[in-house]
Structures are given as structure tokens and as C-alpha cells.
C-alpha atoms as a PDB file:
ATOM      1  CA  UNK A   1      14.315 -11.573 -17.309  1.00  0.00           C
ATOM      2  CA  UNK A   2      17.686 -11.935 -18.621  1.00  0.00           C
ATOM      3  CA  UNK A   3      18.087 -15.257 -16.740  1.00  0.00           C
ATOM      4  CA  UNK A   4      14.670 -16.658 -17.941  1.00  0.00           C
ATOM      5  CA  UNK A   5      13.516 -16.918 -14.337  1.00  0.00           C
ATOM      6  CA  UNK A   6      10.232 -15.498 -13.162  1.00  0.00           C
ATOM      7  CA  UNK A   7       9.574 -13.229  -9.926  1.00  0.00           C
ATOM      8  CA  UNK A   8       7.513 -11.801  -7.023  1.00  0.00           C
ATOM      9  CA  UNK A   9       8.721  -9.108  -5.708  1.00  0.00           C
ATOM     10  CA  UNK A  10       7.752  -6.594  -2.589  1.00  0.00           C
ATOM     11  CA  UNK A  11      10.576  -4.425  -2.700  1.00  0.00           C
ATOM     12  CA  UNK A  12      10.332  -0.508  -3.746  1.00  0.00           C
ATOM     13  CA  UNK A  13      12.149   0.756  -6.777  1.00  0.00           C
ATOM     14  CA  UNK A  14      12.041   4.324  -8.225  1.00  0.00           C
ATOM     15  CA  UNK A  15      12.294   2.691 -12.069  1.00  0.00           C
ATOM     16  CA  UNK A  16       9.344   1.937 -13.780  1.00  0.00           C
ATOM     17  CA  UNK A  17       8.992  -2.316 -14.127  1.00  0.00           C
ATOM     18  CA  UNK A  18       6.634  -2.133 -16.928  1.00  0.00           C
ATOM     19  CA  UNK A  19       8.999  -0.476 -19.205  1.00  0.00           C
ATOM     20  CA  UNK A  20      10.560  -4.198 -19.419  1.00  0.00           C
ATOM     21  CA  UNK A  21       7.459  -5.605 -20.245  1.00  0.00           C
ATOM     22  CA  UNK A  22       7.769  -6.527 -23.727  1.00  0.00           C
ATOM     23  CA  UNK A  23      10.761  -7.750 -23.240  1.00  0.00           C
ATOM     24  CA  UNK A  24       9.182 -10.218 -20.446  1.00  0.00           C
ATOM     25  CA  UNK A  25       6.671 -11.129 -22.926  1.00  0.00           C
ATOM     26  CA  UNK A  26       9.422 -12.371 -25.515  1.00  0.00           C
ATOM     27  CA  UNK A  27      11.355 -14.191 -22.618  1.00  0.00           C
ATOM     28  CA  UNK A  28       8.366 -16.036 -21.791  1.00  0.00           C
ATOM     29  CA  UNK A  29       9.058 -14.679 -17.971  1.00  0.00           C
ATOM     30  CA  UNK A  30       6.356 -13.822 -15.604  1.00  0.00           C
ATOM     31  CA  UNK A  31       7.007 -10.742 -13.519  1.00  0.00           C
ATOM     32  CA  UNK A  32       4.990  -9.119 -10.603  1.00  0.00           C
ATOM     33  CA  UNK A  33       6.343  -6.697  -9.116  1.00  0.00           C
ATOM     34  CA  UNK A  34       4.687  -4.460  -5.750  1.00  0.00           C
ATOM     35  CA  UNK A  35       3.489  -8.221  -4.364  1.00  0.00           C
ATOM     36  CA  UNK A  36       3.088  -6.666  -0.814  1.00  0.00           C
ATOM     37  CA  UNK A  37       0.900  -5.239   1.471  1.00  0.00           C
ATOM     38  CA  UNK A  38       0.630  -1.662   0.002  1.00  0.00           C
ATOM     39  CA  UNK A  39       1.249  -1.762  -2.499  1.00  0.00           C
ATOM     40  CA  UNK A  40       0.039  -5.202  -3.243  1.00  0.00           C
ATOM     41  CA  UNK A  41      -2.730  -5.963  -1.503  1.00  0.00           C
ATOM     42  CA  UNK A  42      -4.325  -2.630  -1.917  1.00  0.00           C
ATOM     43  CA  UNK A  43      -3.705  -2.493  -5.635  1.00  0.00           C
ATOM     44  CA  UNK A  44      -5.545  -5.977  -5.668  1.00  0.00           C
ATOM     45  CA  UNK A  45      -8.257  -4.752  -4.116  1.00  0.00           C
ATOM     46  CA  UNK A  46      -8.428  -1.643  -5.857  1.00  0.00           C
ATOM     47  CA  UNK A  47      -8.275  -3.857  -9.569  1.00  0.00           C
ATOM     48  CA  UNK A  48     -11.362  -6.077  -7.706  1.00  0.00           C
ATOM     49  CA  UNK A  49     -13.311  -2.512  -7.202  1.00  0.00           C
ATOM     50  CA  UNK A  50     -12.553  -1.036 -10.409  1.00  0.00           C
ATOM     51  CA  UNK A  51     -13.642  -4.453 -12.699  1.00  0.00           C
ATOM     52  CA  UNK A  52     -16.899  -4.070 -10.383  1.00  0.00           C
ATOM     53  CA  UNK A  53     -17.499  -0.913 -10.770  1.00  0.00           C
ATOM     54  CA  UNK A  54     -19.067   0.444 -14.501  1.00  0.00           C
ATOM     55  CA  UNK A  55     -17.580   3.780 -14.662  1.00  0.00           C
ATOM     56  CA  UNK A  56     -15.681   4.492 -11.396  1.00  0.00           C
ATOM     57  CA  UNK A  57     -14.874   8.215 -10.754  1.00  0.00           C
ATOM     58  CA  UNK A  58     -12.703   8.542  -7.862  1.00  0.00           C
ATOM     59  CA  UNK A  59     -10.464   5.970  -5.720  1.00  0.00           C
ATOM     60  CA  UNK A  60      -8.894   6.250  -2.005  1.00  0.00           C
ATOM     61  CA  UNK A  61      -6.701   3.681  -0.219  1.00  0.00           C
ATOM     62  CA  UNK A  62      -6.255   4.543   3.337  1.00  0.00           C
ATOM     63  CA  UNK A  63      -3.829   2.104   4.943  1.00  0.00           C
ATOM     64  CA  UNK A  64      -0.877   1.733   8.350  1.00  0.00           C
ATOM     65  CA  UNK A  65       0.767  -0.446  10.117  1.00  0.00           C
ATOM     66  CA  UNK A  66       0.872   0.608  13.894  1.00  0.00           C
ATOM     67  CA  UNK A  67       1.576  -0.479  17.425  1.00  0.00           C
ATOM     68  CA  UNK A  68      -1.583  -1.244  19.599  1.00  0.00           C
ATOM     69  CA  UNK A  69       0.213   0.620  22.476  1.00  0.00           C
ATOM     70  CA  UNK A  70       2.164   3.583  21.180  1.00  0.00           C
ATOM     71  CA  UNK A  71       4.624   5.366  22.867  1.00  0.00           C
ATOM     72  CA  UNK A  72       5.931   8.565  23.081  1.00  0.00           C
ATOM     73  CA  UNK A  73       7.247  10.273  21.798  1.00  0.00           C
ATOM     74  CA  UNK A  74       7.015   9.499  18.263  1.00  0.00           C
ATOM     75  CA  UNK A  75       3.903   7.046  18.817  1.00  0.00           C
ATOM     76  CA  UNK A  76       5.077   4.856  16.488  1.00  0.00           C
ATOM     77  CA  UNK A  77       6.950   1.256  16.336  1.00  0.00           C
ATOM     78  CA  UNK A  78       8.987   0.464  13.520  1.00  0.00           C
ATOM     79  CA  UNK A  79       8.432  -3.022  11.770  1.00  0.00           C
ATOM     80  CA  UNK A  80       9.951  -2.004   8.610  1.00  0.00           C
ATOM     81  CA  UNK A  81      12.897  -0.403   7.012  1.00  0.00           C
ATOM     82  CA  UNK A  82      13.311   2.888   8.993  1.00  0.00           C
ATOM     83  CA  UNK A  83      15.342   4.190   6.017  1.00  0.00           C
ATOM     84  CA  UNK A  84      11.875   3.354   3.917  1.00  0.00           C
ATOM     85  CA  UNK A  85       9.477   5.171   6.583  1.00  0.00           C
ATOM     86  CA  UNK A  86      11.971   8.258   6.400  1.00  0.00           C
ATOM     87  CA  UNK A  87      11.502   8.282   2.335  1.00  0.00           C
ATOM     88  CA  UNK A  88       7.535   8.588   2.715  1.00  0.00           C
ATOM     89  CA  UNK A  89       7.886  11.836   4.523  1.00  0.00           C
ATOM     90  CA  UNK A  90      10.515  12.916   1.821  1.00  0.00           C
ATOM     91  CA  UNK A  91       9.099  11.770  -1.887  1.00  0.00           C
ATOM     92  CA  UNK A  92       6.707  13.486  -3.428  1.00  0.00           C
ATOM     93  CA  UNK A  93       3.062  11.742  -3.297  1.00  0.00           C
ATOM     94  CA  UNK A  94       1.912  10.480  -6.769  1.00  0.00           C
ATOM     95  CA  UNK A  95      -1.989  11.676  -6.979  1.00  0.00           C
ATOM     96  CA  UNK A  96      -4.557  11.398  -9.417  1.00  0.00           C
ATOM     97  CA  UNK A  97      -6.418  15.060  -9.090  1.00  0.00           C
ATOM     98  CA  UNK A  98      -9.116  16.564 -12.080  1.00  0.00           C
ATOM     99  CA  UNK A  99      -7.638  13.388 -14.410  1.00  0.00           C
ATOM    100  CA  UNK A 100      -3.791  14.504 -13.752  1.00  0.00           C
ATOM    101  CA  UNK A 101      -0.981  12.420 -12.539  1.00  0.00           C
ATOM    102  CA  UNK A 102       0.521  15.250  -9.563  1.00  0.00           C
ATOM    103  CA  UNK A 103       3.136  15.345  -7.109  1.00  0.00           C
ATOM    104  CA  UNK A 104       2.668  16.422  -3.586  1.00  0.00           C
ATOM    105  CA  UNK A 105       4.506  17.147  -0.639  1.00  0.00           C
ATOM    106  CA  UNK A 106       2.926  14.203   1.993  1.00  0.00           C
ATOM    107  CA  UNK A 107       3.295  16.385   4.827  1.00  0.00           C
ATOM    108  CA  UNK A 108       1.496  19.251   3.247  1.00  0.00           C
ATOM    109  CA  UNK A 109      -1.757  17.848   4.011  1.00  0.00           C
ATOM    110  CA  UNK A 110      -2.439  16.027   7.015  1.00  0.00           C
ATOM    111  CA  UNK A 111      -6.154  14.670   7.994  1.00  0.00           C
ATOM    112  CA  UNK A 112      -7.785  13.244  10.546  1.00  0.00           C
ATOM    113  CA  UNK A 113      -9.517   9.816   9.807  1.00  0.00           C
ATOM    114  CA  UNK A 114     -11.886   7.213  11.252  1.00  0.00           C
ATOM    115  CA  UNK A 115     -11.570   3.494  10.075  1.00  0.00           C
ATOM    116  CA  UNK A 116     -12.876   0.854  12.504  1.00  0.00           C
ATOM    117  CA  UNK A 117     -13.348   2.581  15.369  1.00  0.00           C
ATOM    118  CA  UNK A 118     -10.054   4.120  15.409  1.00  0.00           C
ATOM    119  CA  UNK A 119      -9.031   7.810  15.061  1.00  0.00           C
ATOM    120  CA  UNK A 120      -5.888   8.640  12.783  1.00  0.00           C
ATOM    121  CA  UNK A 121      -3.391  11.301  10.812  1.00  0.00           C
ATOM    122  CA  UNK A 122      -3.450  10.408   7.590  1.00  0.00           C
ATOM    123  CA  UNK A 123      -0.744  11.736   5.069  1.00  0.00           C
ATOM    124  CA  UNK A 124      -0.732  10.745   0.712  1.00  0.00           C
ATOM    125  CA  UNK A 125       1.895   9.306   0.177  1.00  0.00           C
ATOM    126  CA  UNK A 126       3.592   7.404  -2.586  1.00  0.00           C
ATOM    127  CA  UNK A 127       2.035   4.121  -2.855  1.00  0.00           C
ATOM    128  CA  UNK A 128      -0.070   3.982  -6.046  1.00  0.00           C
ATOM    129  CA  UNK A 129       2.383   3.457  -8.741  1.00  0.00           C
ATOM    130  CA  UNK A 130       1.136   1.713 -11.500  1.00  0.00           C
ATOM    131  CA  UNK A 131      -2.431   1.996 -10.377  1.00  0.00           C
ATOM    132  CA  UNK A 132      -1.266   5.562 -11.552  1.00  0.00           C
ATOM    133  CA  UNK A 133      -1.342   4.326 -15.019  1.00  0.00           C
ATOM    134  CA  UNK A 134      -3.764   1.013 -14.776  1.00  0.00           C
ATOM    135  CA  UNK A 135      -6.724   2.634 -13.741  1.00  0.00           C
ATOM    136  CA  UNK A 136      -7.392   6.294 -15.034  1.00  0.00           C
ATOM    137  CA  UNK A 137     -10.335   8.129 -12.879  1.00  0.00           C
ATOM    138  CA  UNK A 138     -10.694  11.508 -11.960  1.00  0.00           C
ATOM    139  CA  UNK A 139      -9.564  11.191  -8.832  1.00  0.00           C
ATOM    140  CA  UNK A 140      -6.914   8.534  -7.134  1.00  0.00           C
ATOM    141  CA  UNK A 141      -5.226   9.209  -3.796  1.00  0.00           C
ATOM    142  CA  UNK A 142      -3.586   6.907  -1.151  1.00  0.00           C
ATOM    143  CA  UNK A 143      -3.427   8.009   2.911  1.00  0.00           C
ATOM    144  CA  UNK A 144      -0.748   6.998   5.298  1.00  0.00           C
ATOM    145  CA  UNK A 145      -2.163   6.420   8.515  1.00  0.00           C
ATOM    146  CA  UNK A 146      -0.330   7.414  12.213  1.00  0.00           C
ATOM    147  CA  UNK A 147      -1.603   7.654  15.384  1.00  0.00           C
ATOM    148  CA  UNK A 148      -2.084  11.421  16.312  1.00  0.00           C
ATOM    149  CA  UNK A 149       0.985  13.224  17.330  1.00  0.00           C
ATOM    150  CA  UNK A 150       3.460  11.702  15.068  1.00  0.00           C
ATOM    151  CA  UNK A 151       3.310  13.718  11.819  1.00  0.00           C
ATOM    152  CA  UNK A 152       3.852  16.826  13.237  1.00  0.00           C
ATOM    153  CA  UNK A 153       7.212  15.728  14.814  1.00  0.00           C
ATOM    154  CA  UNK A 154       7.834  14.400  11.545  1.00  0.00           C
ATOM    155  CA  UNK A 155       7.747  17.362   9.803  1.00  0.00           C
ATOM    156  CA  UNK A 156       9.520  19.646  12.390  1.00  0.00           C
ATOM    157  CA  UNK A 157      12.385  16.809  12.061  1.00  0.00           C
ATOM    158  CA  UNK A 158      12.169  17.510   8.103  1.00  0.00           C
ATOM    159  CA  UNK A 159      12.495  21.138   8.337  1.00  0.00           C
ATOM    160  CA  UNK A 160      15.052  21.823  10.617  1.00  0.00           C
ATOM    161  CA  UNK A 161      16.710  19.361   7.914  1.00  0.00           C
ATOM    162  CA  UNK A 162      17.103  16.174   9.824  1.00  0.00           C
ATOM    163  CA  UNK A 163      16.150  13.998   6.817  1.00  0.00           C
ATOM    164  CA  UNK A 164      18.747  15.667   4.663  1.00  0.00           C
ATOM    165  CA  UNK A 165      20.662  12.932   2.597  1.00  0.00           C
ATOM    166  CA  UNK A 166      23.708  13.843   4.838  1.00  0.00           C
ATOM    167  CA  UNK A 167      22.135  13.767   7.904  1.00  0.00           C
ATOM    168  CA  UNK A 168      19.687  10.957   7.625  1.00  0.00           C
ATOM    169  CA  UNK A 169      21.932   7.901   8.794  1.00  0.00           C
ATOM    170  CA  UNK A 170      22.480  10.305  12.056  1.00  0.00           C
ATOM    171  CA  UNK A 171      18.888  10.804  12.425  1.00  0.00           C
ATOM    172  CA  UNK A 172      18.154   7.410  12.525  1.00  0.00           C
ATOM    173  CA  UNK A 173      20.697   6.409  14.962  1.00  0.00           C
ATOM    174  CA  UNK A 174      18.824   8.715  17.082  1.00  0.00           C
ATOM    175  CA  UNK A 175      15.176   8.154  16.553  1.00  0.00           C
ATOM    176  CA  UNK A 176      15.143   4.116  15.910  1.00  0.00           C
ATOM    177  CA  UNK A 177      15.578   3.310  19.514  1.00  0.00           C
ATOM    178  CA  UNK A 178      12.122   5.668  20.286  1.00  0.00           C
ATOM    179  CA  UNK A 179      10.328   3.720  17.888  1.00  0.00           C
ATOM    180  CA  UNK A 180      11.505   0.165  18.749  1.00  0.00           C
ATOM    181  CA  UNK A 181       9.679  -1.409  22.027  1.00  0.00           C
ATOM    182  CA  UNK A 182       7.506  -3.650  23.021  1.00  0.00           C
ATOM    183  CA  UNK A 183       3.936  -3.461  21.496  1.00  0.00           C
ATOM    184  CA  UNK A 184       1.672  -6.011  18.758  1.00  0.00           C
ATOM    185  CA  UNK A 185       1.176  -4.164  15.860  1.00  0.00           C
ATOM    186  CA  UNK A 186      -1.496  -4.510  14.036  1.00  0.00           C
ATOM    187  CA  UNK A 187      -2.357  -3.627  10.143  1.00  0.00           C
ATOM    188  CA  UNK A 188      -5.233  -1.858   8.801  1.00  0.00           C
ATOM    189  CA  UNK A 189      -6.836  -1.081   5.160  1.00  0.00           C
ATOM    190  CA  UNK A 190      -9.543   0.689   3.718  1.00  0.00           C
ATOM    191  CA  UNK A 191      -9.787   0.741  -0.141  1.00  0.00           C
ATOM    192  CA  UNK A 192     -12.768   2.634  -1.427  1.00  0.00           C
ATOM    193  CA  UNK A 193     -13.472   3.030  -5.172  1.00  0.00           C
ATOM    194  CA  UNK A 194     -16.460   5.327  -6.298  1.00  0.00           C
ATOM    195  CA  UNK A 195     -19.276   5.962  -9.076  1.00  0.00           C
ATOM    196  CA  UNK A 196     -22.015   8.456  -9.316  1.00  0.00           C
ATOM    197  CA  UNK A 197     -24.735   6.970  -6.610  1.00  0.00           C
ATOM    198  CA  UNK A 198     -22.307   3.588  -5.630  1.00  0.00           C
ATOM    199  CA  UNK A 199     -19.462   3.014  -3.435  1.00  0.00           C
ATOM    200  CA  UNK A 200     -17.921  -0.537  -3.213  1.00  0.00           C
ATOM    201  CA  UNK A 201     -15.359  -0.857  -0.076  1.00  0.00           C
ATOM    202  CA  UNK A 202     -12.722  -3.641   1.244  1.00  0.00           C
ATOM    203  CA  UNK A 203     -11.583  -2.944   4.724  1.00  0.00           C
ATOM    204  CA  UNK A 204      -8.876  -5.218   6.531  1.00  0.00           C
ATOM    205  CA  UNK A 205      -7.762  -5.592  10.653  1.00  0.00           C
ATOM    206  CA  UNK A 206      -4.669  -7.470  10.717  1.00  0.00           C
ATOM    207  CA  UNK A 207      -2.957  -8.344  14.169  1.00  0.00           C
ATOM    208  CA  UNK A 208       0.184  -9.649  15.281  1.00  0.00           C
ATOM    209  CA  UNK A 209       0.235 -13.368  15.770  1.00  0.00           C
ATOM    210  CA  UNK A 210       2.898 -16.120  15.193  1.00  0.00           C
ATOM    211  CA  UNK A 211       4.918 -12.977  13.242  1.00  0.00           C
ATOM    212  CA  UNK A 212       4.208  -9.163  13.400  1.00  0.00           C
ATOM    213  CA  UNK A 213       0.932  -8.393  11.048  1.00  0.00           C
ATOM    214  CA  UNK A 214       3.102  -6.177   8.734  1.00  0.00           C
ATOM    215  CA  UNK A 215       4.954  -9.740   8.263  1.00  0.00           C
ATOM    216  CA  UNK A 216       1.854 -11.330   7.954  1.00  0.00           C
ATOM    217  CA  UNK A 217      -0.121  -9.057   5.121  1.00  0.00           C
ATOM    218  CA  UNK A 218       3.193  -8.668   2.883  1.00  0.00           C
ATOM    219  CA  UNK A 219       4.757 -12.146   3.096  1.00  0.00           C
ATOM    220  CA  UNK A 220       1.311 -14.048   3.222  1.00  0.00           C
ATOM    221  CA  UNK A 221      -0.303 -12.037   0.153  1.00  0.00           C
ATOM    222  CA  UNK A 222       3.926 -12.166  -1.491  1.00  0.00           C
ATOM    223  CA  UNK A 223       3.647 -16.066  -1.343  1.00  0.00           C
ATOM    224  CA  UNK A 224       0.107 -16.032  -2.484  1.00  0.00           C
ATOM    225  CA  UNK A 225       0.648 -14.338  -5.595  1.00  0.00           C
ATOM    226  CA  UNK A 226       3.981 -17.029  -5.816  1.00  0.00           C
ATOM    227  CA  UNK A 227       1.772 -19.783  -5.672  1.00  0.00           C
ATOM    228  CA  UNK A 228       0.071 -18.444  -8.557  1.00  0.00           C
ATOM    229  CA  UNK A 229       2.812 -17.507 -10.598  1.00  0.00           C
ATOM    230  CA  UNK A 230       4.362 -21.268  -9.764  1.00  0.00           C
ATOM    231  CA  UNK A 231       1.901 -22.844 -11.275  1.00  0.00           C
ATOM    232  CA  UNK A 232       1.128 -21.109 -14.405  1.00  0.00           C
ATOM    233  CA  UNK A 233      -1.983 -19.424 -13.518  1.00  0.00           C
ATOM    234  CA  UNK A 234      -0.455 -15.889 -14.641  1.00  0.00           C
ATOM    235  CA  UNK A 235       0.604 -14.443 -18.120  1.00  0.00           C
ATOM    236  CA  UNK A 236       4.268 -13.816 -19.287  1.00  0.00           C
ATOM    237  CA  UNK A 237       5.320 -10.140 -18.957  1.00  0.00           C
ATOM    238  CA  UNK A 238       5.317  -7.777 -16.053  1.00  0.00           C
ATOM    239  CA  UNK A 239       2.364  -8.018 -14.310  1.00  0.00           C
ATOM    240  CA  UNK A 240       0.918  -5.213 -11.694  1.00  0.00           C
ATOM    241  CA  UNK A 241      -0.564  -6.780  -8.769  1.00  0.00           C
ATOM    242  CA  UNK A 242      -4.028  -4.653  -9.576  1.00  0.00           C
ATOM    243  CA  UNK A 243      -4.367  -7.250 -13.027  1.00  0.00           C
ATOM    244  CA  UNK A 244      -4.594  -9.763 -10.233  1.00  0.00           C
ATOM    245  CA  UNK A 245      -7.844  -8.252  -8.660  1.00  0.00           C
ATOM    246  CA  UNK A 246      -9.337  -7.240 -11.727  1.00  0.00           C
ATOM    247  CA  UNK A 247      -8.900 -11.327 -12.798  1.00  0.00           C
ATOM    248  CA  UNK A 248     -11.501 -12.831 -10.553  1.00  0.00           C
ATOM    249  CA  UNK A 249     -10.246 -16.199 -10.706  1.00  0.00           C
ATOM    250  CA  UNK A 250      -6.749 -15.109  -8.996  1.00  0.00           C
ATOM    251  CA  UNK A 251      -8.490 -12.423  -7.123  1.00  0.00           C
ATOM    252  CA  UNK A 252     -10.701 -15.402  -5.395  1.00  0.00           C
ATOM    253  CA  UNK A 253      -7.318 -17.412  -5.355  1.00  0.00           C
ATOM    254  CA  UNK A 254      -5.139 -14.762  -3.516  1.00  0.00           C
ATOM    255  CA  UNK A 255      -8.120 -14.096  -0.766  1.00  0.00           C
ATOM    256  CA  UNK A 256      -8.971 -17.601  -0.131  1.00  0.00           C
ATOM    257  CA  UNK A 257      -5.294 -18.113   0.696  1.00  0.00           C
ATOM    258  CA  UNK A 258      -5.116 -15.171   2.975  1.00  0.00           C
ATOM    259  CA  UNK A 259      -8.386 -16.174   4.709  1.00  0.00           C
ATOM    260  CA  UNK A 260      -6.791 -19.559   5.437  1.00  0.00           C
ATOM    261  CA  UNK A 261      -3.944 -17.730   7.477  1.00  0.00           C
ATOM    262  CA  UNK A 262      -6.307 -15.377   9.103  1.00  0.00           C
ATOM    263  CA  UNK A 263      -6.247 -12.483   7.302  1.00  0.00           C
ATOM    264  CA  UNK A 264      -9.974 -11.180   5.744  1.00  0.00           C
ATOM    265  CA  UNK A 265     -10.724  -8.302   3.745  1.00  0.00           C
ATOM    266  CA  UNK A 266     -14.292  -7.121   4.415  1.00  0.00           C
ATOM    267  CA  UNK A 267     -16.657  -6.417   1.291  1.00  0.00           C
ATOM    268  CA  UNK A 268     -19.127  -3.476   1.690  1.00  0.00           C
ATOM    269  CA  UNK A 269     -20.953  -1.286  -0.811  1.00  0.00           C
ATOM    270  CA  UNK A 270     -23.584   1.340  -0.083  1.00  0.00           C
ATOM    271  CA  UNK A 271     -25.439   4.058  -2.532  1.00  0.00           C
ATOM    272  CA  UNK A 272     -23.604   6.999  -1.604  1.00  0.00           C
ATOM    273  CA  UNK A 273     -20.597   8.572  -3.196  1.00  0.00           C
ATOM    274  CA  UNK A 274     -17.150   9.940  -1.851  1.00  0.00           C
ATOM    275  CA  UNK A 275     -14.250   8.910   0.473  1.00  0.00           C
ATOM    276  CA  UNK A 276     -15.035   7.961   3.712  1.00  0.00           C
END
């Protein structure tokens, strides 16, 4: 902001970005922070559901980024910071419960889910961020999805104290090597946003390709959103990526250029009510 230079950015930070946005505003600087996958693409979707939507009561964003072939014993392959994946077993999960911004522990609750044919562990973790603030419902929760078998080892690693501060850089020296082989990923969504007798839906498949599909759904929907903010098409200030979806203009924008590169979020809506 400082340097008068605008930005899209997919990187995590525990600060709040929209405390700076007035100060964006009088820069004339366009900021957009969370530009990713999830969040990112999830918050876009979510903004999409919510402008849809006349009074929406409850919101869930199921979403992972897994190998088609896991192995064990951690059934998992990294594509990502392994420092980062270590942090969403260790930060509390930001929730939305009865109309109250709560922490959790992620890998105090642990689900089993069905998206697309698949069967997975789901654990909340820390994804929703501003959505926390942007869109106030009774209800708000996003699910971490793992092939069975890999939470629990998570959280036996975590309470013999393996993830310790101290003992974390050890830990991954260890573990890393289990979870790096072999194997396309793929990348899958669900966002669901409800009212009282209507549920709208985006689901996404992703799969590995010219780059790994984690590459693909947080570079491709990063340089999207660039595109847009390149050209003017956004507001000065710091921007959450869910303003984007609620917008229909860039929300058509952002999806026709990830349908160019392959990547298509599918639209369903039904009468009935709930998470799915």
C-alpha cells in the first residue's frame, strides 16, 4: 500500500488485511488478499451463494487436495507447504455456531463424508476468515477432507507432542518423505449455502494435468482474479475474494477463465435444507 502498488495474494497470514483497508482506499491501491483455492475459490463461491440466496441460514465448505493412489501410512501426498498442513491440525478452527464467531480444536471432531462418489475424514479447520465477518448466518463451518486413516495418526502425532514448536522441524524431517511419492492428485470442493426450504450448491473435481491440480485451482483462480485487478475491473481498498462472487460480473469473469483451463464448478440447488 505504502508503495502505491496493487496485489493478489494466496499466502496465509494470522493479521487481519482489512484492518488496512481505509488506508487502501486513500492510496487508491487495490488489494485482494486469500486469491487461492481455499480460501479463494471457496469464498467466491460462497459470496455467489449468499447474493443468491434471500436470507441464507447456514453455510458449509467441504474441500482437499489428495493423491488418487494413497499410500500408507499416512495416506496422504504433500503438494503444499508441509509446515502449512502441520498448522491445520494445530490452530484453532474459526466457526460460525448459534450466530457466534468460535474456536475449535480441528481434530476434536472428525466426520465421515461423501462428495462425488468418494468417502472421506473431514476435520474444520481454519479456512473461513473473512467470510467470518462478510457473511453473518447462523451457522458457517469449513471441512478438511483426508482419505480415511490419516487423521487419527495425526492426532496421536499431536499428542505425544510431535507438533510442538520445538519439535516440529524434526517431525517433518521424518514424515515428509511418507507423504512424498508418486501419485496425481486431484482437488475437490463442495460449497453449500442454505435457507429455510432451498439449498444452492457448487461442487468442483480438479485433476492433475500439465501441473498438480492444487497448482492448477490456486494459481489459475490467483491469475484470474489478477487479470481483473489489472485492468481496473475491481475497487480500491482491500478486497475479500467472497466480494468477487457476490459481484456477478467478476464472478462470471473468474469462472469463465477457469473453465477455459479446465477447471468447472458445478451449479446445483434442490428444496431441501442442511449440509450434505
Amino acid at each position: 500500500i505504502k508503495a502505491g502498488v496493487d496485489m493478489v495474494d494466496v499466502s496465509f497470514m494470522p493479521e487481519n488485511p482489512l484492518e488496512l483497508r481505509e488506508e487502501a482506499e486513500n492510496a487508491q491501491v487495490t488489494v485482494i488478499f486469500d486469491a487461492g483455492f481455499a480460501p479463494g475459490l471457496s469464498h467466491i463461491l460462497m459470496g455467489r451463494i449468499w447474493n443468491e440466496l434471500d436470507d441464507m441460514s447456514e453455510g458449509h465448505i467441504y474441500v482437499g487436495g489428495l493423491p488418487k493412489e494413497p499410500k500408507p501410512p499416512l495416506y496422504y501426498r504433500i503438494t503444499w507447504s508441509p509446515k502449512d498442513l502441520i498448522e491445520e491440525y494445530t490452530r484453532p478452527a474459526r466457526v460460525i455456531r448459534d450466530g457466534e464467531v468460535k474456536g475449535i480444536d480441528p481434530l476434536s471432531e472428525i466426520k465421515t463424508v461423501e462428495i462425488e462418489g468418494f468417502t472421506f475424514e473431514a476435520f474444520p479447520s481454519d479456512g473461513l476468515r473473512s467470510l467470518l465477518e462478510s457473511v453473518r448466518v447462523d451457522k458457517l463451518e469449513e471441512w478438511t477432507l483426508r482419505w480415511p486413516g490419516h487423521l487419527e495418526k495425526m492426532k496421536v502425532l499431536r499428542e505425544l507432542g510431535f507438533f510442538k514448536e520445538e519439535h516440529v522441524d524434526k517431525t517433518l524431517e521424518v514424515i515428509t518423505p511418507l507423504m512424498t511419492y508418486d501419485s496425481p492428485d486431484f482437488s475437490i470442493m463442495k460449497v453449500i449455502g442454505s435457507e429455510p426450504g432451498r439449498t444452492i450448491s457448487y461442487t468442483l473435481y480438479d485433476e492433475e494435468r500439465e501441473f498438480t491440480s492444487m497448482a492448477r485451482v490456486t494459481g489459475y483462480t490467483a491469475s484470474a482474479i489478477a487479470r481483473l485487478v489489472a485492468e481496473g475491473s475491481c475497487i480500491f481498498g482491500v478486497i475479500p475474494p467472497e466480494i468477487l462472487g457476490m459481484r456477478i460480473d467478476t464472478f462470471r469473469r473468474i469462472l469463465d477463465d477457469l473453465e477455459e483451463r479446465g477447471i468447472r464448478p458445478r451449479r446445483d440447488e434442490n428444496a431441501s435444507s442442511g449440509d450434505s
